[in-house]
Protein backbone atom coordinates (compact mmCIF):
# COMPACT_ATOMS: atom_id res chain seq x y z
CA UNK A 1 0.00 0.00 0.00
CA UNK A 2 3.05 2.28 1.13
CA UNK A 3 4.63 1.78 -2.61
CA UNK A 4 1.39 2.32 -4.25
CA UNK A 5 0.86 5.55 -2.67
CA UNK A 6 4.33 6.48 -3.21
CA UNK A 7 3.86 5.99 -7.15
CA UNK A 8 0.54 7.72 -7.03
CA UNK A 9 2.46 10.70 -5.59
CA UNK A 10 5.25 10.91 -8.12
CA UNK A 11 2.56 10.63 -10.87
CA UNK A 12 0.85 12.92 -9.59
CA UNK A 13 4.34 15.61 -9.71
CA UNK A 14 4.25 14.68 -12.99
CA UNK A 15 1.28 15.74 -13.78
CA UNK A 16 1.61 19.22 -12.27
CA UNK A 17 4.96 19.77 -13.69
CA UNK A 18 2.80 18.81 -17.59
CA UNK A 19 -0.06 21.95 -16.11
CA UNK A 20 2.96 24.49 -15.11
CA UNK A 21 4.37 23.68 -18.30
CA UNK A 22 1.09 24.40 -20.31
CA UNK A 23 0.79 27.88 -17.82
CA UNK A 24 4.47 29.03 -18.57
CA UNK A 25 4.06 28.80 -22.13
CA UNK A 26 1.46 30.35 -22.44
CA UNK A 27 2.49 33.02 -21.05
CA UNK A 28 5.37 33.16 -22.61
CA UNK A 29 4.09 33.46 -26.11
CA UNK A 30 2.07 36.76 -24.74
CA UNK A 31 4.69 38.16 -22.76
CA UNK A 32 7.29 37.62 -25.89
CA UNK A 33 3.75 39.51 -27.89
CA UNK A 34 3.82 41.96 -24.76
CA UNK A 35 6.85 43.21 -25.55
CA UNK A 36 6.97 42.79 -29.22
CA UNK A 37 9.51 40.30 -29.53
CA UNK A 38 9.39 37.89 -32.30
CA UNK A 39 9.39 33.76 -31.47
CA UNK A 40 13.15 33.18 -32.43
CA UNK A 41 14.12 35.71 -28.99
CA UNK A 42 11.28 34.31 -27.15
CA UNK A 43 11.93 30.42 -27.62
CA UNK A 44 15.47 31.08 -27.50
CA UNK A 45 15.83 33.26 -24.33
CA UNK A 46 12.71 34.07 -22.75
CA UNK A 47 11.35 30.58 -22.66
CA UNK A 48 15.16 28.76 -22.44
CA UNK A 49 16.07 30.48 -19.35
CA UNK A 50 12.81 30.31 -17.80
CA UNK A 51 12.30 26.72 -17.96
CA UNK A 52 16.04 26.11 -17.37
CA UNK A 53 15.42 27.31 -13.61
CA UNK A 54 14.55 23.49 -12.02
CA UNK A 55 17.50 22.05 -13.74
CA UNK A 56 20.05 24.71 -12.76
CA UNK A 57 18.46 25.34 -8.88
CA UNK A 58 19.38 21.03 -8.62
CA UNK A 59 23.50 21.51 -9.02
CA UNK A 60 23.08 24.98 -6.91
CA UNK A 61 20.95 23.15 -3.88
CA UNK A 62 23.98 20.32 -3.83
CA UNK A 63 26.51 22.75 -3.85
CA UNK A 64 25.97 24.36 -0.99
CA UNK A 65 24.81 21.38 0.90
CA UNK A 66 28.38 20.01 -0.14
CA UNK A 67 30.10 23.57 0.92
CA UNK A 68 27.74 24.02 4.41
CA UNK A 69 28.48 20.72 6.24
CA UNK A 70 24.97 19.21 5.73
CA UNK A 71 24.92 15.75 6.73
CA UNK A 72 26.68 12.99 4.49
CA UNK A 73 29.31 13.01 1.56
CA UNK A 74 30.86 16.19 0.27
CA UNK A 75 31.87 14.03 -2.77
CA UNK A 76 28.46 12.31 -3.14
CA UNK A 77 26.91 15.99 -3.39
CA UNK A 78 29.26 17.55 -5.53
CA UNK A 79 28.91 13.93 -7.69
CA UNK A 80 25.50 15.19 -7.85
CA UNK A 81 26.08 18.79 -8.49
CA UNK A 82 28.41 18.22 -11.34
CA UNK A 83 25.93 15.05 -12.58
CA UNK A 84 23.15 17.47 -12.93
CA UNK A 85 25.46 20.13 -14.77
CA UNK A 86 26.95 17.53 -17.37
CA UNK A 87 23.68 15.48 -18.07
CA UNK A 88 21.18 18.55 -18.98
CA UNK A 89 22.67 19.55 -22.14
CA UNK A 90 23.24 15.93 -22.90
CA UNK A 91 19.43 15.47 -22.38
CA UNK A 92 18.60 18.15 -24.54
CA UNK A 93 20.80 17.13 -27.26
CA UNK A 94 19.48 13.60 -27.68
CA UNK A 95 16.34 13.09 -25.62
CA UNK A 96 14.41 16.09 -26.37
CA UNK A 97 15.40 16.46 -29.76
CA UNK A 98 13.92 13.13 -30.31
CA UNK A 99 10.72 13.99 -28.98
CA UNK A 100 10.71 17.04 -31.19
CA UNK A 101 11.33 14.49 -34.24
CA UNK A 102 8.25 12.76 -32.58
CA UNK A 103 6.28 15.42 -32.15
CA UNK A 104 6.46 16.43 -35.55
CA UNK A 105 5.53 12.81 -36.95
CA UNK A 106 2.95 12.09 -34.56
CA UNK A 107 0.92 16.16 -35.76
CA UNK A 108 1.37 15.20 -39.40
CA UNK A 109 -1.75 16.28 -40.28
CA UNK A 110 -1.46 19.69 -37.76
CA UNK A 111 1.68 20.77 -39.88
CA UNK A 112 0.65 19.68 -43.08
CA UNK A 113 -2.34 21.81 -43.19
CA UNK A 114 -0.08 25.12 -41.94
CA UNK A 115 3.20 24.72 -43.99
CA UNK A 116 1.94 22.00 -47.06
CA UNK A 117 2.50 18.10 -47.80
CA UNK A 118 6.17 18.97 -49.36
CA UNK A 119 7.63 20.35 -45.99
CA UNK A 120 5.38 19.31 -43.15
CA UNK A 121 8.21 16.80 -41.68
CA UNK A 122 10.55 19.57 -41.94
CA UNK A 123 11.79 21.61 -39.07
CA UNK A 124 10.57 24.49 -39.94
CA UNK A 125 13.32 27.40 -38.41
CA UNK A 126 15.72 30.21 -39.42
CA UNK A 127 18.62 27.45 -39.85
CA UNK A 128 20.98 30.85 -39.37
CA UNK A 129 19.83 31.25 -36.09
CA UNK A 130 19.71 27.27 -35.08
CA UNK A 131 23.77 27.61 -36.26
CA UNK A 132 24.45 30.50 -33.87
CA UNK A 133 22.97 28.93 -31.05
CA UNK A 134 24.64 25.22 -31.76
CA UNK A 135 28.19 27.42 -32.44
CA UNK A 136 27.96 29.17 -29.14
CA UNK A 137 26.98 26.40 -27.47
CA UNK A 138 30.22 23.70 -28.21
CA UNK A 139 31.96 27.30 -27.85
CA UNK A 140 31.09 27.57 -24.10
CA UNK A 141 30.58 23.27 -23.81
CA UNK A 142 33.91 22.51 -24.88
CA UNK A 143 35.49 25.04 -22.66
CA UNK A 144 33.47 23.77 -19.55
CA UNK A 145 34.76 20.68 -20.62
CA UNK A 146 38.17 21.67 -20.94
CA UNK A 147 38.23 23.18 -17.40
CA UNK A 148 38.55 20.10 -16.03
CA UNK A 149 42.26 19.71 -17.35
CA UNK A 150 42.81 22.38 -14.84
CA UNK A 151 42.03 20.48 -11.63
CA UNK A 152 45.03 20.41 -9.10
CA UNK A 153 46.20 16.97 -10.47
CA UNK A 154 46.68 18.23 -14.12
CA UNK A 155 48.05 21.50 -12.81
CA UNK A 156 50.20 19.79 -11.07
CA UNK A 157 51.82 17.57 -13.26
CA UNK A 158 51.99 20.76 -15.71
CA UNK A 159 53.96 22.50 -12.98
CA UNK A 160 56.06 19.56 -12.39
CA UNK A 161 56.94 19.25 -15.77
CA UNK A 162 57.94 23.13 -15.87
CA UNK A 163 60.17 22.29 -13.25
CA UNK A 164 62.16 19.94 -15.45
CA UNK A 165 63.20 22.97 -17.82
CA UNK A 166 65.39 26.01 -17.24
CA UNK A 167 62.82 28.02 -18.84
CA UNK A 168 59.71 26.63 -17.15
CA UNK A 169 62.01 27.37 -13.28
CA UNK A 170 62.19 30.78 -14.53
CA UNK A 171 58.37 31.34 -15.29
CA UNK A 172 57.28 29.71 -12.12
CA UNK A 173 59.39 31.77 -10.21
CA UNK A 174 57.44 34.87 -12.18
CA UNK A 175 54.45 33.56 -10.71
CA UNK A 176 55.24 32.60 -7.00
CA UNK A 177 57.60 33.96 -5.10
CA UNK A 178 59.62 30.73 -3.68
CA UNK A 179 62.90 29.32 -4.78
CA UNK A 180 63.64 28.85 -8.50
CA UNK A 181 65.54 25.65 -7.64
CA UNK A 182 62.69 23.66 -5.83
CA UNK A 183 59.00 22.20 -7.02
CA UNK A 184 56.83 25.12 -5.87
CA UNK A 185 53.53 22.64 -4.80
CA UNK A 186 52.02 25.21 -2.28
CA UNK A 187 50.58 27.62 -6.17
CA UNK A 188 49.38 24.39 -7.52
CA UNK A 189 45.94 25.05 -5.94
CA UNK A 190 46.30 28.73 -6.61
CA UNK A 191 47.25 28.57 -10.17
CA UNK A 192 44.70 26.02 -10.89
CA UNK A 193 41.90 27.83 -9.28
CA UNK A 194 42.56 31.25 -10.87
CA UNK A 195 42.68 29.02 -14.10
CA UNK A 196 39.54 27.92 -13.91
CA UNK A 197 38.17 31.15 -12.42
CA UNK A 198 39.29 32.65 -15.77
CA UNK A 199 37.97 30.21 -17.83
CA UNK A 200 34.82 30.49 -15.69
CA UNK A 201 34.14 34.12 -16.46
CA UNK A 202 35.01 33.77 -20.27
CA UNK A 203 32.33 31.51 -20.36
CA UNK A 204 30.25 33.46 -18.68
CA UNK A 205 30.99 36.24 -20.96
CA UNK A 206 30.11 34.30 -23.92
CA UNK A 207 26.48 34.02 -22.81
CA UNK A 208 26.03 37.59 -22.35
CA UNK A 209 27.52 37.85 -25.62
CA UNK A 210 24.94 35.24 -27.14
CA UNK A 211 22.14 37.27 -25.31
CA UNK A 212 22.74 40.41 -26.78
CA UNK A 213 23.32 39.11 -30.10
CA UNK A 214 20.26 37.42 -29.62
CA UNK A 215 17.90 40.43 -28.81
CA UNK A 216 19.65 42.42 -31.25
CA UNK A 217 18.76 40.25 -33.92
CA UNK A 218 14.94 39.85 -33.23
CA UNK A 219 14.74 43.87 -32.93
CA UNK A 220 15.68 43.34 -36.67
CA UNK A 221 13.65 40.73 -37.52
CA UNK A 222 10.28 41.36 -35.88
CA UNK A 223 7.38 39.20 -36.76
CA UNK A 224 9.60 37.10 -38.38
CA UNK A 225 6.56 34.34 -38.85
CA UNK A 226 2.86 34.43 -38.46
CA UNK A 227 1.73 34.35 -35.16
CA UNK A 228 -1.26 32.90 -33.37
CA UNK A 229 -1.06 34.23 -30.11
CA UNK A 230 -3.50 32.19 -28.11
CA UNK A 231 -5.85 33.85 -24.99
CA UNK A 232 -3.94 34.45 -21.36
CA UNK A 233 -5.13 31.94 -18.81
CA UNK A 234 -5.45 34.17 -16.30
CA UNK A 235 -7.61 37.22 -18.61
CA UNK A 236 -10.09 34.32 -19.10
CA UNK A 237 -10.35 33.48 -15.23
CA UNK A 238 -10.51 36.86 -14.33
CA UNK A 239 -11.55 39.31 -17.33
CA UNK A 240 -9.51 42.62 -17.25
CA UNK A 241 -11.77 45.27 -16.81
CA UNK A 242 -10.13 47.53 -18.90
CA UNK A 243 -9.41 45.63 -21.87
CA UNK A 244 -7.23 48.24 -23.35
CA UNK A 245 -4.78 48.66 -20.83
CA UNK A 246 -1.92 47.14 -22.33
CA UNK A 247 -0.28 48.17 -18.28
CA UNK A 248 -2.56 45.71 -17.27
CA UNK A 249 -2.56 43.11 -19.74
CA UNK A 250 1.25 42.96 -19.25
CA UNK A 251 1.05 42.69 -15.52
CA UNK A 252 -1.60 39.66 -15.99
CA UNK A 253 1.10 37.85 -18.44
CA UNK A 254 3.83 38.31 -15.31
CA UNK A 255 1.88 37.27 -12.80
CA UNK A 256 1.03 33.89 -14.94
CA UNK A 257 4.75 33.84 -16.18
CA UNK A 258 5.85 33.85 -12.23
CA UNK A 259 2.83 31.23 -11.51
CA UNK A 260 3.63 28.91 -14.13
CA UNK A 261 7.64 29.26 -13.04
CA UNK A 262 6.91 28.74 -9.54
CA UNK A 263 4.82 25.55 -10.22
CA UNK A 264 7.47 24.33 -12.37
CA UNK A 265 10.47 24.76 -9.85
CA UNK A 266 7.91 23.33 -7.18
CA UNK A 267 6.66 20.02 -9.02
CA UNK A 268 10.59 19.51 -10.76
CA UNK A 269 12.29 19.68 -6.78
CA UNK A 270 9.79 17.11 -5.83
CA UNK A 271 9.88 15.06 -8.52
CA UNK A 272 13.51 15.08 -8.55
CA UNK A 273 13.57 13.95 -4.44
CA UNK A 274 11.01 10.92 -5.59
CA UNK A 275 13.58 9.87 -8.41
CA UNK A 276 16.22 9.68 -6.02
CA UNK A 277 14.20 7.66 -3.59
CA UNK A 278 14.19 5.32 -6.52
CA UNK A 279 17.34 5.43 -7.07
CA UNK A 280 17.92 4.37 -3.13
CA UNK A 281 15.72 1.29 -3.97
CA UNK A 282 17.47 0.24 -6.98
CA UNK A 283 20.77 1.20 -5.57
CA UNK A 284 22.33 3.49 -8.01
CA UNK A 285 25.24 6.39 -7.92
CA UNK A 286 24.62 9.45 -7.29
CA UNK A 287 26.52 10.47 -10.12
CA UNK A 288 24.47 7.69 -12.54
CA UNK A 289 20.99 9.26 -10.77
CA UNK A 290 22.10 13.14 -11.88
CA UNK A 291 23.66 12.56 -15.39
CA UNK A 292 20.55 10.63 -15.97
CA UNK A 293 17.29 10.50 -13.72
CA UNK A 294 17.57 13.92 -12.60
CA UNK A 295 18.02 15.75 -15.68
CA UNK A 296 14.93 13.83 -16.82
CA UNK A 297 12.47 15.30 -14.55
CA UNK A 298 13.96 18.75 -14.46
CA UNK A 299 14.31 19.16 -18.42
CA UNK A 300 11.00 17.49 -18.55
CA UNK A 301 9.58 21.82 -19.07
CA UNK A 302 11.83 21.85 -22.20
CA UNK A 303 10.70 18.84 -23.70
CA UNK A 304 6.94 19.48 -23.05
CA UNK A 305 6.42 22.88 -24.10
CA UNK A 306 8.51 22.23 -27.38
CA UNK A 307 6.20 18.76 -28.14
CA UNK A 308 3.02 21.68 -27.96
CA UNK A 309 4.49 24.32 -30.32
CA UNK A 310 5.93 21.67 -33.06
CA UNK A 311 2.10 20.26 -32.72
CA UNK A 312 0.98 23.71 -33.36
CA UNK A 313 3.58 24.20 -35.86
CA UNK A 314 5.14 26.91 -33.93
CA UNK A 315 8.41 25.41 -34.46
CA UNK A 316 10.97 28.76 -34.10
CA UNK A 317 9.55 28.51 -30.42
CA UNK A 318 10.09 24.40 -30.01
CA UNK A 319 13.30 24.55 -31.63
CA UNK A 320 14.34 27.58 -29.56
CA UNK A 321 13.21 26.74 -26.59
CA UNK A 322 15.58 23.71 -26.83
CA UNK A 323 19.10 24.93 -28.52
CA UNK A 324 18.63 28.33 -26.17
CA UNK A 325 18.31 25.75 -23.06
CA UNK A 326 21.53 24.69 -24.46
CA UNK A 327 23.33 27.21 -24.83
CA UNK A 328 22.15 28.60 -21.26
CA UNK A 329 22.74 25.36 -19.64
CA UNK A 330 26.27 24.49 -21.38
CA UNK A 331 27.19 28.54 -19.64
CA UNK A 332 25.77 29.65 -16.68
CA UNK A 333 25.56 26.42 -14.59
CA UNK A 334 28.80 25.09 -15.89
CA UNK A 335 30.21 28.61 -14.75
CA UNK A 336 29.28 27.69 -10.98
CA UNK A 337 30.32 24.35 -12.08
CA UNK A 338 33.81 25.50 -12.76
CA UNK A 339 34.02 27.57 -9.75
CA UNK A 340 32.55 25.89 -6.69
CA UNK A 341 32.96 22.68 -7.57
CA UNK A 342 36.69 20.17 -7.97
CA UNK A 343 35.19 19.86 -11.38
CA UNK A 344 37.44 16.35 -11.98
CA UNK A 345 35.69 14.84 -15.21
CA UNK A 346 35.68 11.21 -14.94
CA UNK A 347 35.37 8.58 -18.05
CA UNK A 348 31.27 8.50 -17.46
CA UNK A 349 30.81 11.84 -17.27
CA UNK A 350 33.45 13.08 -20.14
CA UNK A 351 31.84 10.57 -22.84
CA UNK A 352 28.42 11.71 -21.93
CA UNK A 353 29.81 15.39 -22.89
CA UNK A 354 31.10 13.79 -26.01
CA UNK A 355 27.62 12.61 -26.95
CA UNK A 356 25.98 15.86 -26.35
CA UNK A 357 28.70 17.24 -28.63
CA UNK A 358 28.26 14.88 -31.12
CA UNK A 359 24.46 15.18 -31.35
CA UNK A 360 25.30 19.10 -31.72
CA UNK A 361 28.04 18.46 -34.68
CA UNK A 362 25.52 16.33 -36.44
CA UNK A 363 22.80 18.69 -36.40
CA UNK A 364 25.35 21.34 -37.67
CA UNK A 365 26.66 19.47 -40.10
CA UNK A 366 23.19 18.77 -41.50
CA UNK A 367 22.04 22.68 -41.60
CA UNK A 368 25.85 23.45 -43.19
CA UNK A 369 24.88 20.04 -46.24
CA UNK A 370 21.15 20.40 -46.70
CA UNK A 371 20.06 23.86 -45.06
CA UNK A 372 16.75 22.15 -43.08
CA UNK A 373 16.24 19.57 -40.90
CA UNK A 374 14.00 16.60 -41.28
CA UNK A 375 12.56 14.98 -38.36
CA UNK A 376 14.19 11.38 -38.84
CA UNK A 377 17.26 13.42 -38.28
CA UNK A 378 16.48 14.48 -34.76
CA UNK A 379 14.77 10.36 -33.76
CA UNK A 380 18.93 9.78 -35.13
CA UNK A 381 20.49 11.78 -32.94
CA UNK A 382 17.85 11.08 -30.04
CA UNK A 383 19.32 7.52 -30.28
CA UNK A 384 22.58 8.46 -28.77
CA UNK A 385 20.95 8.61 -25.44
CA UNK A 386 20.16 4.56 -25.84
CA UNK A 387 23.78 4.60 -26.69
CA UNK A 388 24.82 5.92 -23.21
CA UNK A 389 22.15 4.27 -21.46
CA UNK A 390 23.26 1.09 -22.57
CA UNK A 391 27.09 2.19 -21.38
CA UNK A 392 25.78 3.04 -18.21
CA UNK A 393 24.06 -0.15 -17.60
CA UNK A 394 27.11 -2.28 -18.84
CA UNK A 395 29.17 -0.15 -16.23
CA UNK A 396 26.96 -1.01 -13.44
């Protein structure tokens, strides 16, 4: 009886994290109308970043559980933390694109009636604007990734290898003030964490970057496609009186933007703490349980909002949504990655980076040969996550 209610309960999550989902984007789409953005800034950074939140609060919580003393292993937390960091990109790179492939097979007859029987299975996006968002994110992705090559142990070995050369003496000795003739191990820690605290803010930088280029681009290209901006949730519950009063109207789509958000965050933590119960049960690592279980339920916004815009053929938005998750993801939690964390790669989680890069290469590769992107192309790439999956359970 104690199980049963247990699974009723995480079904249950589920289902409100599907209803926040369905609240969020709608009010997305008006607040992105609101403010007279077009869909490629609104999928891409409005929506991205919004429904990012649950994945990127996960690595955050175990972080400071790891750095405040909370009962049980600082290296099982930060296992988690960097778990969680690693295995959301690769999630949206396979996983999610392979529901959008889904998505648009299963609303043939949706997207045949909008964009006609010759391109209906087509992905139907700016492929310009799908390139900058896969460039910048192996940009910021492959230098989270590279971070980890400046950890103490590779730092160190660098350092001892300077100290093998008359020239490497002399630049250490630049850089720390100790004797030129012995191994100066007391700046290994140093120079590898101002290392990575470089690398950390470059990557940060990039985003900002990405944002800017991002807004400046829509301003350009406003109304880019037709747009069927459906009715606010929360103007049908509660009718604003003056229906003019755009003031108003925009402080209806915030309220429902913060409502749907909150919901989301709410139902994803939960959710998340009932996966890892299972994980207890079946006895897997915490590491396994974030590059995998976890970034299901807390990427689970991502995937669901883009399955309702490809079915409505609002595919700038569903595409968006996804590669702008990516790019967000692959910089700002890898940043606090990079900084509060040991951030030491192992084999698991370095060739489940390698997948999400992969998955990103193809999809580039396609735009750069064919300039669109058919939906058996994303249910490809979606099949690297069985590839992993299948690691991970030989590994066990």
């Amino acid at each position: 009886m104690h199980n049963l209610l247990y699974w009723l309960e995480i079904v249950f999550l589920l289902i409100g994290i599907l209803v926040a989902c369905q609240v969020f984007t709608n009010a997305i789409e008006n607040l992105g109308e609101a403010l007279n953005l077009n869909h490629e800034f609104t999928g891409s950074i409005l929506a991205a970043v919004g429904t990012a939140l649950p994945e990127t609060i996960l690595p955050l919580v175990a972080i400071y559980m790891a750095s405040s003393g909370v009962a049980g292993g600082v290296g099982a937390k930060n296992d988690i933390a960097i778990g969680a960091i690693i295995g959301a990109p690769f999630m949206l790179a396979t996983l999610a694109m392979f529901l959008l492939g889904l998505s648009i097979f299963t609303h043939q007859k949706t997207r045949s009636a909008k964009f006609g029987p010759s391109e209906h299975l087509n992905l139907q996006v700016n492929v310009n604007h799908l390139k900058r968002d896969l460039i910048y994110f192996l940009v910021t992705f492959s230098a989270a990734l590279g971070a980890t090559f400046l950890a103490s142990e590779y730092v160190s070995r660098f350092v001892d290898y300077l100290c093998t050369q008359e020239w490497g003496i002399r630049l250490i000795g630049l850089l720390h003030a100790s004797s030129l003739v012995e191994v100066p191990t007391a700046c290994y820690g140093d120079l590898s964490y101002a290392l990575k605290f470089v690398t950390a803010i470059i990557i940060g930088s990039c985003y900002v970057v990405y944002v800017v280029q991002s807004y400046k681009t829509a301003t350009k290209e406003l109304k880019s496609e037709p747009e069927d901006i459906p009715e606010l949730y929360l103007t049908k519950l509660f009718p604003l009186k003056n229906s003019n009063s755009k003031n108003s109207f925009v402080a209806s789509v915030l309220a429902q933007t913060i409502l749907g958000l909150a919901g989301i965050i709410y139902f994803a933590h939960h959710f998340v703490h009932g996966v890892e119960h299972l994980s207890e049960i079946f006895s897997i690592s915490p590491l396994v349980l974030s590059l995998i279980i976890s970034p299901i339920a807390t990427e689970l916004p991502e995937k669901v909002n883009s399955w309702i815009w490809s079915g409505e053929g609002k595919d700038t938005l569903a595409m968006g949504n996804l590669s702008g998750a990516m790019v967000f993801q692959s910089a700002i939690p890898s940043m606090i990655g990079v900084m509060l964390t040991p951030w030491i790669l192992n084999q698991t989680v370095l060739i489940c980076a390698g997948l999400s890069i992969a998955s990103s290469l193809i999809l580039l590769a396609t735009i750069q040969i064919k300039q669109k992107i058919n939906y058996k192309v994303l249910l490809a790439i979606g099949s690297l996550y069985l590839v992993y999956l299948f690691y991970i359970l030989g590994s066990l």
